[in-house]
N, C-alpha and C. Protein backbone atom coordinates (compact mmCIF):
# COMPACT_ATOMS: atom_id res chain seq x y z
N UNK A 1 0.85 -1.16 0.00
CA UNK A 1 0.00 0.00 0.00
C UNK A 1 0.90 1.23 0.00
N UNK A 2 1.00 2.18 -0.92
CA UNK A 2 1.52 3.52 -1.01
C UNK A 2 0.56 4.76 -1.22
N UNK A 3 -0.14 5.07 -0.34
CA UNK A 3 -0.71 5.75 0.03
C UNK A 3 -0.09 7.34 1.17
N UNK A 4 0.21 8.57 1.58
CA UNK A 4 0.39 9.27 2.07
C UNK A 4 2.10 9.10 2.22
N UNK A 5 2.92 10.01 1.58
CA UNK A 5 3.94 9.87 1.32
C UNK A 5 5.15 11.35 2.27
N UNK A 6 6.07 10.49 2.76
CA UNK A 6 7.18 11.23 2.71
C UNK A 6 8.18 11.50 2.59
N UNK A 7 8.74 12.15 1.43
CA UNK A 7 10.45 12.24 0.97
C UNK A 7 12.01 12.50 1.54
N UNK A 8 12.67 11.88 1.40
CA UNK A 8 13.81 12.45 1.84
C UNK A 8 14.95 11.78 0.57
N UNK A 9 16.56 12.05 0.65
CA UNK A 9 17.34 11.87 -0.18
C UNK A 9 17.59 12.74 -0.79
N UNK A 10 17.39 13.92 -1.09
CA UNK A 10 17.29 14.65 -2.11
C UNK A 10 18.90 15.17 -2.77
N UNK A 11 19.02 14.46 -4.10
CA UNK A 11 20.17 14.43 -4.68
C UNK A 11 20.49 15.58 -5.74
N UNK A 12 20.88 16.24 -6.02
CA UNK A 12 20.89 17.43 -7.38
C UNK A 12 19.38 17.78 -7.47
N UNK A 13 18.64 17.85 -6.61
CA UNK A 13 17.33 18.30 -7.29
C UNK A 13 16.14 17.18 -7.35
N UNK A 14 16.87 15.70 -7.26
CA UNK A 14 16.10 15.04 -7.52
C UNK A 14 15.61 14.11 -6.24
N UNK A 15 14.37 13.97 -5.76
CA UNK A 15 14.59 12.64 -4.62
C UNK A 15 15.06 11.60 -5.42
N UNK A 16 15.47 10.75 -4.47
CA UNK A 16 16.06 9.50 -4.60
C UNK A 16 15.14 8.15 -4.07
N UNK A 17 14.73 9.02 -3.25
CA UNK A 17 14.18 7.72 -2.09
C UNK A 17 12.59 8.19 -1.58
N UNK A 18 11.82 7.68 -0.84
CA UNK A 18 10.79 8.14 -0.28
C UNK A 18 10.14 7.04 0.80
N UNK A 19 10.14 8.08 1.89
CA UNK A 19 9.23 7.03 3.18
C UNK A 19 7.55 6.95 2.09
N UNK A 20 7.67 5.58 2.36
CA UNK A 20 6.19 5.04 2.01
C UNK A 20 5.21 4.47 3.33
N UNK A 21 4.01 5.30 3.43
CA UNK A 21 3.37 5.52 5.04
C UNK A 21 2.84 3.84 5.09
N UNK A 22 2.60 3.34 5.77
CA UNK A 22 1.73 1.84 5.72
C UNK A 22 0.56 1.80 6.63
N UNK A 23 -0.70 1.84 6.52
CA UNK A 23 -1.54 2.02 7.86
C UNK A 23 -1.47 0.29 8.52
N UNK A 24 -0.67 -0.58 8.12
CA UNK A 24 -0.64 -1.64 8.55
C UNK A 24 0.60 -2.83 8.17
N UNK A 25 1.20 -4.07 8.46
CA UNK A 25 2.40 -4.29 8.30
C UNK A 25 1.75 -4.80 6.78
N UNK A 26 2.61 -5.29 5.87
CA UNK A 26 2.13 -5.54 4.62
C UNK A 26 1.76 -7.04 4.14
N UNK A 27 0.60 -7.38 3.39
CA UNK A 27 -0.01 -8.29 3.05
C UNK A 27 1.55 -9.40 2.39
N UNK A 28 1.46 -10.58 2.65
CA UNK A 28 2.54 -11.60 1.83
C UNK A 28 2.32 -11.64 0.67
N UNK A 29 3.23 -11.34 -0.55
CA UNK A 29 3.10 -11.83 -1.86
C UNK A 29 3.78 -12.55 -2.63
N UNK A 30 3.75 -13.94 -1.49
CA UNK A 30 4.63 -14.84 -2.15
C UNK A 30 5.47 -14.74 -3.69
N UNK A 31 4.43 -15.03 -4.20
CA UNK A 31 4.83 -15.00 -5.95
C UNK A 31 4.96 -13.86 -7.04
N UNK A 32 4.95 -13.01 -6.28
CA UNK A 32 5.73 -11.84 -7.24
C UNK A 32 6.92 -11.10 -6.64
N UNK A 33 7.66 -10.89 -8.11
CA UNK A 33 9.01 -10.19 -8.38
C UNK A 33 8.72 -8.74 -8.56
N UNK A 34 9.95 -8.05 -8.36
CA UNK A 34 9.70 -6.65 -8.28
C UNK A 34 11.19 -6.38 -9.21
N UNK A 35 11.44 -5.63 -10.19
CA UNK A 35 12.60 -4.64 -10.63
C UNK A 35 11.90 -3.58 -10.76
N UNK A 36 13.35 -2.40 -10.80
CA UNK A 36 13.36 -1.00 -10.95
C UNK A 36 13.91 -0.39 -12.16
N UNK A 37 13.32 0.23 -12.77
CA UNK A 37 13.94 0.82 -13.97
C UNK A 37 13.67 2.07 -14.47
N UNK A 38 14.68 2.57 -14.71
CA UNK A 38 14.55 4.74 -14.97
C UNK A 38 13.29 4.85 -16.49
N UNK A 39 12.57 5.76 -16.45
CA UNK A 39 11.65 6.18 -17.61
C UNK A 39 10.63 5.62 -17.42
N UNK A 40 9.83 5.57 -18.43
CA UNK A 40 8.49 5.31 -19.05
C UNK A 40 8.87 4.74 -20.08
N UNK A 41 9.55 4.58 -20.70
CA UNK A 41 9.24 3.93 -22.43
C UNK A 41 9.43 1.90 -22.04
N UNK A 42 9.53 1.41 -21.33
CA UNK A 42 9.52 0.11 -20.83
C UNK A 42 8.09 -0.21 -21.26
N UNK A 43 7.56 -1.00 -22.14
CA UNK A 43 6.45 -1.52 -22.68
C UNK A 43 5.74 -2.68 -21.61
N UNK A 44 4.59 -3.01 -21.26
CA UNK A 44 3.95 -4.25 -20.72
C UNK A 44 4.58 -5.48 -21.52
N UNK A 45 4.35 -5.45 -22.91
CA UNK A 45 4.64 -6.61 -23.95
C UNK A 45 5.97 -6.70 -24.05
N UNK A 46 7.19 -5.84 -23.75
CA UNK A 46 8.26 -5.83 -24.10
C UNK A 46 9.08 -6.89 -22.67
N UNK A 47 8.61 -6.41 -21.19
CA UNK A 47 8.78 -6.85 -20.06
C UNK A 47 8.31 -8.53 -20.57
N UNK A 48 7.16 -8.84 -20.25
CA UNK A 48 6.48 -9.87 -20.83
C UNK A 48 7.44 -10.94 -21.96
N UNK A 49 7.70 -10.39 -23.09
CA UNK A 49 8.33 -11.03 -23.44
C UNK A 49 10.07 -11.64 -23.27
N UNK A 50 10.46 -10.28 -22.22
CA UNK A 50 11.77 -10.73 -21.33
C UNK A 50 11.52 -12.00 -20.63
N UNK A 51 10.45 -11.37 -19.92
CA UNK A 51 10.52 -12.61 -18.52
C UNK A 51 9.94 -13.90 -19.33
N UNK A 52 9.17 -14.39 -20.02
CA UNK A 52 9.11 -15.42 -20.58
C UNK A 52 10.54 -15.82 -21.15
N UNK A 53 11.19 -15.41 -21.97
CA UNK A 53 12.50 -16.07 -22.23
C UNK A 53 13.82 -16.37 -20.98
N UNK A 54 13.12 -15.22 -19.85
CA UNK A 54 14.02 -15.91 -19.06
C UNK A 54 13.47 -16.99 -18.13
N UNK A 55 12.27 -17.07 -18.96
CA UNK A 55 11.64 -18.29 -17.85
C UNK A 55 11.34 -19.67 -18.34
N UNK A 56 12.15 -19.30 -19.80
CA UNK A 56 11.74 -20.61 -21.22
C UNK A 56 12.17 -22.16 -20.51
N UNK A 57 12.81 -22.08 -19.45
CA UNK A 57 13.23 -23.76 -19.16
C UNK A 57 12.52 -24.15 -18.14
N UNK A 58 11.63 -22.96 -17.66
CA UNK A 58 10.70 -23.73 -16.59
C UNK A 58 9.55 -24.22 -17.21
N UNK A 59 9.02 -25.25 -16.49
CA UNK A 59 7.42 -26.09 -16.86
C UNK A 59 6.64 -25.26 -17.22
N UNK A 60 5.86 -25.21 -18.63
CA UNK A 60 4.91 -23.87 -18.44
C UNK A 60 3.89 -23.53 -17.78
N UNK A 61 3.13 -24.74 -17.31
CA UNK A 61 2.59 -24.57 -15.95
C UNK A 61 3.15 -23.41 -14.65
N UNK A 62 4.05 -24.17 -14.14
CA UNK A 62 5.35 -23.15 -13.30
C UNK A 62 5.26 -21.64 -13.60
N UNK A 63 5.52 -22.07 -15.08
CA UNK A 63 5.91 -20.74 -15.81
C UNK A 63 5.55 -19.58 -16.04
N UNK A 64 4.34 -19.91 -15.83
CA UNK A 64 3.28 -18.91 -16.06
C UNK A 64 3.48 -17.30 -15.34
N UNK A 65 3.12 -16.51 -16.76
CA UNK A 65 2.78 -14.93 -15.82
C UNK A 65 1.69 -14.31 -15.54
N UNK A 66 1.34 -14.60 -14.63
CA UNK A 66 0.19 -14.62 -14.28
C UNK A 66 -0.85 -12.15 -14.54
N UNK A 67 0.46 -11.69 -14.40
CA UNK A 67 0.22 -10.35 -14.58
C UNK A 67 1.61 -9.86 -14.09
N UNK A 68 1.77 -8.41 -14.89
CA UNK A 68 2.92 -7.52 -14.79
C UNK A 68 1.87 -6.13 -14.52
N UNK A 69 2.81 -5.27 -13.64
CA UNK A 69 1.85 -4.12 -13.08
C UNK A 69 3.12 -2.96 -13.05
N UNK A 70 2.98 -2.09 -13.62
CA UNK A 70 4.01 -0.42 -13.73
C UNK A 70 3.67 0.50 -12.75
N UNK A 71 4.87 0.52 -11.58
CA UNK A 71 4.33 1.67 -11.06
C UNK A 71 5.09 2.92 -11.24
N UNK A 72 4.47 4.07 -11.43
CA UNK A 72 5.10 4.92 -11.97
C UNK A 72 5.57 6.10 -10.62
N UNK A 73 6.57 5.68 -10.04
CA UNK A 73 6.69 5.85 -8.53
C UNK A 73 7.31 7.48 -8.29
N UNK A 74 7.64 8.53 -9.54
CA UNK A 74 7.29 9.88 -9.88
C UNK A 74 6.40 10.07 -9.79
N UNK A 75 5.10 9.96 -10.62
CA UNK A 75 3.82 10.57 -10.32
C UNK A 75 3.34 10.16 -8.87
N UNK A 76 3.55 9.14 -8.72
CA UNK A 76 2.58 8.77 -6.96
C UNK A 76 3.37 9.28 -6.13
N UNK A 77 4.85 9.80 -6.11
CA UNK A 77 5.54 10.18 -4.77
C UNK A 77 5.40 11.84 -5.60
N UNK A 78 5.65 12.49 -6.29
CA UNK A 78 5.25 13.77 -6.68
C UNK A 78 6.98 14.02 -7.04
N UNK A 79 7.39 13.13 -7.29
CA UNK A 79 9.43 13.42 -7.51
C UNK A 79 9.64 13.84 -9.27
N UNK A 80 10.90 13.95 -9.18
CA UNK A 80 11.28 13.23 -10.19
C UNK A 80 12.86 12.87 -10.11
N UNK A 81 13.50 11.56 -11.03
CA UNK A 81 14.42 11.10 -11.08
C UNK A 81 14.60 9.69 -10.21
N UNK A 82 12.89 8.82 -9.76
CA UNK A 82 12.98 7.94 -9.04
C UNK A 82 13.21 7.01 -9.99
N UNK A 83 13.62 5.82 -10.10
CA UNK A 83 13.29 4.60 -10.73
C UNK A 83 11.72 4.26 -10.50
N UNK A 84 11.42 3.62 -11.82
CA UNK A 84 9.93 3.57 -11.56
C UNK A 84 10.21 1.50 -11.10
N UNK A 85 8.74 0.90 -10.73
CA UNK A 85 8.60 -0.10 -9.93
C UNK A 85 7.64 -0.98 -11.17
N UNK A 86 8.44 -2.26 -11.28
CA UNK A 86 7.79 -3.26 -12.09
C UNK A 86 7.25 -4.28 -11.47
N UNK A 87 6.03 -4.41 -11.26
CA UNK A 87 5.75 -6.15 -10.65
C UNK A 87 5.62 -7.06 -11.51
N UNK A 88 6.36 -8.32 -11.39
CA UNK A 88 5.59 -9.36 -12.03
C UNK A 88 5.54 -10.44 -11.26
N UNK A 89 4.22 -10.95 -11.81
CA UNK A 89 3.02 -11.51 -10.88
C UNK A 89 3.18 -13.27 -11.59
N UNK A 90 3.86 -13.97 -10.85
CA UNK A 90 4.25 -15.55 -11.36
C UNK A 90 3.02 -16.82 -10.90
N UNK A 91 3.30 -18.18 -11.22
CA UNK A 91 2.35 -18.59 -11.05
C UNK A 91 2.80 -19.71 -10.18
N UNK A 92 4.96 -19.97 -9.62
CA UNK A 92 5.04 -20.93 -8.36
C UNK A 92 6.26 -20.26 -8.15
N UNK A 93 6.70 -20.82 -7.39
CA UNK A 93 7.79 -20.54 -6.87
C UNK A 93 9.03 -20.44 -7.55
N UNK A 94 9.04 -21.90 -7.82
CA UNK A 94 10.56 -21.68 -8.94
C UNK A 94 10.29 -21.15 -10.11
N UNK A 95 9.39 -20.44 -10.56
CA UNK A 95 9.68 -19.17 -11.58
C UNK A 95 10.09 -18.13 -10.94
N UNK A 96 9.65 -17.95 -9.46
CA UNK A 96 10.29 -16.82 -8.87
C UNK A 96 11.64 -16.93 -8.77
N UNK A 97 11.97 -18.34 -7.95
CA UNK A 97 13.34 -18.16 -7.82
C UNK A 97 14.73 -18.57 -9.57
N UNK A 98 13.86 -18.49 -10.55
CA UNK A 98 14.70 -18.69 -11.87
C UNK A 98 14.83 -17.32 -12.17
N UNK A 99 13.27 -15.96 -11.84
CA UNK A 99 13.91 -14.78 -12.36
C UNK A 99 14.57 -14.11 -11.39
N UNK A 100 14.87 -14.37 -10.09
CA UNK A 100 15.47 -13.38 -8.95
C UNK A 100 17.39 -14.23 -9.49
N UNK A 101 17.28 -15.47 -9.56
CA UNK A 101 18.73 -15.77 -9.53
C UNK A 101 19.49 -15.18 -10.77
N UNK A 102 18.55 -15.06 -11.95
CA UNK A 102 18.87 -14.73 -13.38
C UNK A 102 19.02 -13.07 -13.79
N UNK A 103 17.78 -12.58 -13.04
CA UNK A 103 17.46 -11.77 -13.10
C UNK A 103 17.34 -11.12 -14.74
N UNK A 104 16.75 -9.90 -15.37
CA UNK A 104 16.56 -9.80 -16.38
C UNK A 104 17.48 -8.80 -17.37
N UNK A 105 17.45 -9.22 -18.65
CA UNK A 105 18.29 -8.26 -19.57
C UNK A 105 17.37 -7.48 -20.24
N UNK A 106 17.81 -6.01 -20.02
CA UNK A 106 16.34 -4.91 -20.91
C UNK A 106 17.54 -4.12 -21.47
N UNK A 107 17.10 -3.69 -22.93
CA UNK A 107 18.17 -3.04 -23.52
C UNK A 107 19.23 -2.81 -22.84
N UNK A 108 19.88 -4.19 -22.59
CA UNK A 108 21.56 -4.40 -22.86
C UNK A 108 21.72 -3.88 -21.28
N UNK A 109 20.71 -3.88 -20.68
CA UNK A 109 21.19 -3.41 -18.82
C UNK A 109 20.80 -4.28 -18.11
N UNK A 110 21.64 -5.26 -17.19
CA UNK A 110 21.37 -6.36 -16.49
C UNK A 110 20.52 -5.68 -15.21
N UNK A 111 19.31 -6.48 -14.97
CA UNK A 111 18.69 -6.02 -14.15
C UNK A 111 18.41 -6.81 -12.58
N UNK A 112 18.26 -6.32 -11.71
CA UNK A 112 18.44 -7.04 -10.53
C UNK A 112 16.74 -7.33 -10.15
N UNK A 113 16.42 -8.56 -10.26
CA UNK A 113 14.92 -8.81 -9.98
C UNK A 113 14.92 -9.70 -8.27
N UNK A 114 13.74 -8.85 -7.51
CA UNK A 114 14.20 -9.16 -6.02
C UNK A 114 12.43 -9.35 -5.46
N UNK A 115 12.60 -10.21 -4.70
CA UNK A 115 11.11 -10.23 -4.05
C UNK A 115 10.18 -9.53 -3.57
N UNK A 116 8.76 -9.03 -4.15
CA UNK A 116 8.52 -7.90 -3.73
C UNK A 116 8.63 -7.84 -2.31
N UNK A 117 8.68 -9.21 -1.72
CA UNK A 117 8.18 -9.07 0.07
C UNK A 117 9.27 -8.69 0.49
N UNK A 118 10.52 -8.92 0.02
CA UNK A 118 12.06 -8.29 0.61
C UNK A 118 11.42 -6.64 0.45
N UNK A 119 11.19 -6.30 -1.02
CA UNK A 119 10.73 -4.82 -1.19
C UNK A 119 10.19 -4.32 0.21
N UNK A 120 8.37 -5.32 0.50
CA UNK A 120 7.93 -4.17 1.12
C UNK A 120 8.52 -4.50 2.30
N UNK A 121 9.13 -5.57 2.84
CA UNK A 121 9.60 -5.70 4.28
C UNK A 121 10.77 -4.86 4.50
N UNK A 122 11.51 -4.16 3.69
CA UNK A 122 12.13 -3.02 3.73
C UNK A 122 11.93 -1.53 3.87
N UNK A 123 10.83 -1.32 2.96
CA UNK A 123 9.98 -0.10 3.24
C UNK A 123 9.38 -0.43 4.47
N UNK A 124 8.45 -0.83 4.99
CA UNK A 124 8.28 -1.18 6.35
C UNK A 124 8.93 -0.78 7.35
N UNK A 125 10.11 -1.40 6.70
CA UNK A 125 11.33 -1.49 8.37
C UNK A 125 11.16 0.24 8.41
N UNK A 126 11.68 0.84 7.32
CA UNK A 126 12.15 2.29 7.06
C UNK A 126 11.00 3.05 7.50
N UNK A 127 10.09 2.87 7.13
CA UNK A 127 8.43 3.54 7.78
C UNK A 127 8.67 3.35 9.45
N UNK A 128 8.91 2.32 9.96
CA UNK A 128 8.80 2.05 11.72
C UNK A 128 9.84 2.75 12.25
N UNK A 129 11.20 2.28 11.42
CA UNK A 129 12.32 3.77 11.92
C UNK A 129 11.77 5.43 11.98
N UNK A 130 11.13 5.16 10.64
CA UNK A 130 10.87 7.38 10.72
C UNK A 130 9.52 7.40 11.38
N UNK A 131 8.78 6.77 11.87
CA UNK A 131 7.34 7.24 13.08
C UNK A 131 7.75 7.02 14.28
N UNK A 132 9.33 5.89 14.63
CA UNK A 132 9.76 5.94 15.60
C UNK A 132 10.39 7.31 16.17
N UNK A 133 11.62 7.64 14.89
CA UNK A 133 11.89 9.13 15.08
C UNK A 133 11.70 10.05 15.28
N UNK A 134 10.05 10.31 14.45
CA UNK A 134 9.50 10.98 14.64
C UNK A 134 8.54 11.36 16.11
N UNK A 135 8.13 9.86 16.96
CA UNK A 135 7.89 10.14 18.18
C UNK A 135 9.02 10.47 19.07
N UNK A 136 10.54 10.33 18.65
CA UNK A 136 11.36 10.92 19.80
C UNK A 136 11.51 12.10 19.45
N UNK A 137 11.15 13.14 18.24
CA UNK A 137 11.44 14.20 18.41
C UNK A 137 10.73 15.12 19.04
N UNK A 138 9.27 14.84 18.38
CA UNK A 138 8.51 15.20 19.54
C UNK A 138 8.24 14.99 20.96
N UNK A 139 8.65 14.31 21.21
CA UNK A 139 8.50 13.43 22.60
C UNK A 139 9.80 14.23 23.74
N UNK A 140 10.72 15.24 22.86
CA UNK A 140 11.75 15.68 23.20
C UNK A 140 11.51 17.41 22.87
N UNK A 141 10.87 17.52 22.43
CA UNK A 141 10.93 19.05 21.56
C UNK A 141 10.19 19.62 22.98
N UNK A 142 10.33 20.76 23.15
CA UNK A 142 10.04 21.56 24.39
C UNK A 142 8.85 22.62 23.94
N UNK A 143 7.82 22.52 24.39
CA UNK A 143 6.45 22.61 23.76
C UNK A 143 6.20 23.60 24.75
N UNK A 144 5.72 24.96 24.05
CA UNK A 144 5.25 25.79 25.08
C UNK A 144 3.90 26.19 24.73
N UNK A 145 3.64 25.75 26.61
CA UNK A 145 1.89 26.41 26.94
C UNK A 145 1.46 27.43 26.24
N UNK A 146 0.21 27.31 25.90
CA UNK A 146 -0.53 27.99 25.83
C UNK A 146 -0.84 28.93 26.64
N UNK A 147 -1.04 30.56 25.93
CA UNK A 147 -1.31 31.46 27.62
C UNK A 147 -2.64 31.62 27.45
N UNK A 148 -2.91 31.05 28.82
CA UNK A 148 -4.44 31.51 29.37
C UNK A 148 -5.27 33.09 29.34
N UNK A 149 -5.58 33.29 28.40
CA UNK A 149 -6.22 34.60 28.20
C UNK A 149 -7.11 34.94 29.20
N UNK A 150 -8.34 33.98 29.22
CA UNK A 150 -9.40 34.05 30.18
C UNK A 150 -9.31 34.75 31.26
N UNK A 151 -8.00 35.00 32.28
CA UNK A 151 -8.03 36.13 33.09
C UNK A 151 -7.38 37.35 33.03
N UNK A 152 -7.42 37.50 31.55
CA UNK A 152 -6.98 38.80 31.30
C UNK A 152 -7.99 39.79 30.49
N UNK A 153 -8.50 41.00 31.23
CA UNK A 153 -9.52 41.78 30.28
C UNK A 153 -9.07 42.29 28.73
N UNK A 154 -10.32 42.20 28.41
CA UNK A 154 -10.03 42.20 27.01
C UNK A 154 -9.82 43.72 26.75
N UNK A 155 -9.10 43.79 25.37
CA UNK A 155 -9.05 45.49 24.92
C UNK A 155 -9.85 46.23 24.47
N UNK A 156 -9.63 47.13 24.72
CA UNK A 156 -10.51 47.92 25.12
C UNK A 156 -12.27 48.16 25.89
N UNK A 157 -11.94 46.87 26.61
CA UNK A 157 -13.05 46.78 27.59
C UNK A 157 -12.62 47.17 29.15
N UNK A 158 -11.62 48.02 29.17
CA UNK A 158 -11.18 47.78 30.22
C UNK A 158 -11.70 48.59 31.01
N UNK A 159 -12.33 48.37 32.51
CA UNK A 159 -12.65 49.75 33.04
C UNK A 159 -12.01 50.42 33.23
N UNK A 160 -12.51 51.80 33.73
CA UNK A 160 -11.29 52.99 34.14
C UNK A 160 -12.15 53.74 35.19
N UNK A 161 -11.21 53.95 35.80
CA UNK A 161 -12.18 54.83 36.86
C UNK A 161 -12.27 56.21 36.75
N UNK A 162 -13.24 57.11 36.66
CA UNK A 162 -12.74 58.35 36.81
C UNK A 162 -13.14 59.17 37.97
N UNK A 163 -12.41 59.92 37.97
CA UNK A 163 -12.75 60.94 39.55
C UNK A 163 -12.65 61.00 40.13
C-alpha cells in the first residue's frame, strides 16, 4: 500500500528515495518479483516477453505470468528522477526463484529482480524507523503552553475609573 507519502534523499534536485506511510504491516506476496527501472518507455509486452525467455526452461505450468503491473513511482511520490517499480506476478515458486537468480536483460542493462516481500519488508522497516523518530522528536521538543487569556480583560473593555 503507497498511500500518504514522505520524501527524503534529495540528490541534485532530484529525490532519490521516499518514506512510504503503511496504515498496517504488509499483506505476503509470495509469488511476485519486483525490478526497478529509470523512464516510461519500458512496454507491458516488451517486459512480458523478457521474462518469458528468461523463464523458457521452466514447466509452463510453473511458468506462467500470471500479470505484470508499472508503477510509476514519480507521479505517486510527486518526484522526479525515481526509478519507476515493475511487478511481475508468477504462477510458483521456482519461476520466482529462476527470475530473482537470473534476473533480467532490458536493452543491454542487467537487471536485478528481487522479491517484492524483501521490497515491502524493507519499506516497512524504514516507515517504523521514521514514526519511531519521529515520536522521539517530539517526545523531546520543548512545547510551550498555551497562555491563558481568560483572566486577562479584554481590549478595550477595560474599566477605568474616573474621579
Amino acid at each position: 500500500m503507497v498511500n500518504g507519502i514522505r520524501q527524503f534523499g534529495i540528490t541534485k534536485g532530484m529525490i532519490s528515495r521516499a518514506v512510504v506511510k503503511f496504515h498496517a504491516p504488509p499483506d505476503p506476496h509470495p509469488f511476485v518479483t519486483c525490478f526497478h527501472f529509470p523512464g516510461t518507455f519500458l512496454t507491458h509486452r516488451y517486459v512480458l516477453d523478457m521474462v518469458r525467455l528468461r523463464l523458457k526452461d521452466v514447466p509452463t505450468a510453473s511458468g506462467r505470468v500470471n500479470g505484470i503491473q508499472f508503477i510509476d513511482r514519480n507521479t505517486l511520490h510527486g518526484t522526479q528522477g525515481m526509478d519507476n517499480r515493475w511487478l511481475v506476478s508468477l504462477a510458483s515458486r521456482e519461476a520466482v526463484q529462476v527470475l530473482m537468480d537470473g534476473g533480467l536483460r532490458l536493452f543491454n542493462r542487467n537487471i536485478v529482480v528481487k522479491a517484492y516481500d524483501e521490497i515491502l519488508r524493507q519499506e516497512y522497516k524504514e516507515y517504523a524507523a521514521y514514526e519511531e523518530a519521529l515520536k522521539k522528536l517530539y517526545a523531546t521538543s520543548h512545547v510551550v503552553e498555551p497562555i491563558d487569556r481568560s483572566t486577562e480583560p479584554e481590549e478595550g473593555n477595560a474599566e477605568t475609573s474616573s474621579g
